[in-house]
Protein backbone atom coordinates (compact mmCIF):
# COMPACT_ATOMS: atom_id res chain seq x y z
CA UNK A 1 -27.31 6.24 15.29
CA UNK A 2 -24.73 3.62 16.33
CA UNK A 3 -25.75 1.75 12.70
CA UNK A 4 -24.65 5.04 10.85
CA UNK A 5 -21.36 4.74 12.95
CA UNK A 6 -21.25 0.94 12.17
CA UNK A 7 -21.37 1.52 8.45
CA UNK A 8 -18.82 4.67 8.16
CA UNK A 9 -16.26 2.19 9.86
CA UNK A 10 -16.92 -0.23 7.89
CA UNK A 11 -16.74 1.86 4.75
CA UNK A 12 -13.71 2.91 5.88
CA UNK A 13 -12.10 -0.30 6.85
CA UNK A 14 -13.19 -1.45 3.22
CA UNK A 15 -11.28 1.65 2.03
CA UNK A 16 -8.34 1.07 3.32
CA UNK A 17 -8.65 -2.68 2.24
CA UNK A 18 -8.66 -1.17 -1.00
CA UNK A 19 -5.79 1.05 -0.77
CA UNK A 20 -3.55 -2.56 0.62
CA UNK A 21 -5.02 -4.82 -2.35
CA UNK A 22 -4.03 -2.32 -5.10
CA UNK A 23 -0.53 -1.65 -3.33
CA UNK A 24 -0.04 -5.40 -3.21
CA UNK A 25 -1.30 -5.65 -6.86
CA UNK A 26 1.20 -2.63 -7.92
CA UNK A 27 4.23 -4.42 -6.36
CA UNK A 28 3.09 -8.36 -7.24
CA UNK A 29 2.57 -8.18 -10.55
CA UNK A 30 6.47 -7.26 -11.46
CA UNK A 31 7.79 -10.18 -9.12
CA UNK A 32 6.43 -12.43 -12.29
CA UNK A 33 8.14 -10.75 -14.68
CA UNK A 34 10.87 -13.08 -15.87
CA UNK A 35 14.61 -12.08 -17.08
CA UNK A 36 15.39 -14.81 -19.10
CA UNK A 37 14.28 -12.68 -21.95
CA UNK A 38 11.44 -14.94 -23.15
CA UNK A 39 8.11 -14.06 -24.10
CA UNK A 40 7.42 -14.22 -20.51
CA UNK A 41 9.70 -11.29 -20.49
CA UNK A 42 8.05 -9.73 -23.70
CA UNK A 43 5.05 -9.43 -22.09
CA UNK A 44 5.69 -8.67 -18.61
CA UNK A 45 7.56 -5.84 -19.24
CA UNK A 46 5.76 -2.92 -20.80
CA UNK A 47 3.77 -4.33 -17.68
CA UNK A 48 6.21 -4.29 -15.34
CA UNK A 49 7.30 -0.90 -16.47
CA UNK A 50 3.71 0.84 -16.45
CA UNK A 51 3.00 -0.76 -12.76
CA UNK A 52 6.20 0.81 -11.57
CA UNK A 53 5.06 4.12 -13.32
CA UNK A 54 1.91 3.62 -11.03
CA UNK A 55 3.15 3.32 -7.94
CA UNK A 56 5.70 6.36 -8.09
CA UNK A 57 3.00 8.14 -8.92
CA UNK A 58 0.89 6.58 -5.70
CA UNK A 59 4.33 7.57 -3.63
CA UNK A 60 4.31 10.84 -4.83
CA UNK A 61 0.97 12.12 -4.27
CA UNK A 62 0.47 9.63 -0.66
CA UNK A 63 3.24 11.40 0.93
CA UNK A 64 2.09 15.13 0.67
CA UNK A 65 -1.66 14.06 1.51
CA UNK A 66 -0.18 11.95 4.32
CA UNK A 67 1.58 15.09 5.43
CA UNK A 68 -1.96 16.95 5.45
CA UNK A 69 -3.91 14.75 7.37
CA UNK A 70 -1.19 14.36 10.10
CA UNK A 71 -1.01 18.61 10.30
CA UNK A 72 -4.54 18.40 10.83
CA UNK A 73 -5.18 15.59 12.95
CA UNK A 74 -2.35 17.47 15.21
CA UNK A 75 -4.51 20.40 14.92
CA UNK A 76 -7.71 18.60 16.25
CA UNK A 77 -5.54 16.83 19.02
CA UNK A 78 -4.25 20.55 19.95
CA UNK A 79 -7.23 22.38 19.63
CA UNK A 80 -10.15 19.88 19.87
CA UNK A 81 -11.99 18.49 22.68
CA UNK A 82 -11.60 14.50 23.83
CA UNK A 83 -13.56 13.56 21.47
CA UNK A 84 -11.75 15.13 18.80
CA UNK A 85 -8.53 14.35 20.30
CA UNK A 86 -9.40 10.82 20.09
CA UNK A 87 -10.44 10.54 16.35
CA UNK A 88 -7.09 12.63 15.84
CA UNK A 89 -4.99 10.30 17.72
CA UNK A 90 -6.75 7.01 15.69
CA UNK A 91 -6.46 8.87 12.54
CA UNK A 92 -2.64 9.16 12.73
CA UNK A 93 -2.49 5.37 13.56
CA UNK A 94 -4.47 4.41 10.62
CA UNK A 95 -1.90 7.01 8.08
CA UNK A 96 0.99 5.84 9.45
CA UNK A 97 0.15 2.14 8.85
CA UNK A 98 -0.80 3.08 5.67
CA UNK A 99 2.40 4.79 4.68
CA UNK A 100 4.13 1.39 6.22
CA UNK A 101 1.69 -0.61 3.79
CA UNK A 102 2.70 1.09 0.89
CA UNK A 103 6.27 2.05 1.04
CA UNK A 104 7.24 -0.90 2.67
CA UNK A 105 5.34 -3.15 -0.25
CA UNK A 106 7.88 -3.77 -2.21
CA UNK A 107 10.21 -4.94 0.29
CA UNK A 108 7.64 -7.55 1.40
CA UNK A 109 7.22 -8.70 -1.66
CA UNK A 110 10.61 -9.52 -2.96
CA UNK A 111 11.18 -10.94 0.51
CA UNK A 112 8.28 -13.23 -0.11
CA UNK A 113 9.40 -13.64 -3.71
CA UNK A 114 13.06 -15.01 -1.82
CA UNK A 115 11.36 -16.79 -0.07
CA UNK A 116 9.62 -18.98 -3.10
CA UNK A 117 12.60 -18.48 -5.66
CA UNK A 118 15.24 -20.42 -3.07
CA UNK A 119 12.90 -23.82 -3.00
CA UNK A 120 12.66 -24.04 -6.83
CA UNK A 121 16.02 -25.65 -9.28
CA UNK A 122 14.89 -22.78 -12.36
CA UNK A 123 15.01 -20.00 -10.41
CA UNK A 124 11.00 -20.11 -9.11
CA UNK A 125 7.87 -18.46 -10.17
CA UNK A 126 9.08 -15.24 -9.45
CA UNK A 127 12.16 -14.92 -11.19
């Protein structure tokens, strides 16, 4: 029994490991775009533009499922019994951090992509 437990973490810990790697890949991806208007630029932007296409789409349909899980991990806390409470209670950890992974991505990123673009004479990789 404690194997079966075992494994759905880990499933889930690789899920959410999932969810971070393609938020990360949604956001990074642009940061090499470059504006010089080269063919850098020519390719990088229908590129740029679809990824950006992505990830409104990810906001929009995270947020109301986000919304969902919380009204029903509230429900368990409510109604449930310790047990319950606690899953409830870990569940609303793990949503909210994923909410912070993904709509704080692109912050992080062009911070990171400051951070690289300030040590470089041409402007860095990222710009």
């Amino acid at each position: 029994m404690e194997n079966v437990k075992k494994g759905k973490r880990s499933r889930r810990a690789l899920n959410e490991m999932a969810v971070a790697v393609i938020t990360a890949l949604v956001t990074v991806v642009p940061a090499f775009a470059d504006t010089n208007g080269g063919l850098s630029s020519q390719l990088t932007s229908p590129i740029k533009q679809g990824l950006s296409e992505v990830y409104s789409l990810m906001t929009a349909i995270v947020l109301p499922i986000a919304v969902i899980v919380l009204a029903i991990c509230a429900i368990k806390i409510i109604w449930g019994n310790t047990k319950s409470a606690e899953e409830g209670k870990a569940t609303i950890v793990r949503v909210i951090i994923a909410l912070a992974l993904i709509y704080l991505a692109p912050l992080l990123i062009s911070t990171v992509s400051g951070w690289f673009s300030s040590y470089s004479t041409q402007g860095g990789i990222f710009n």
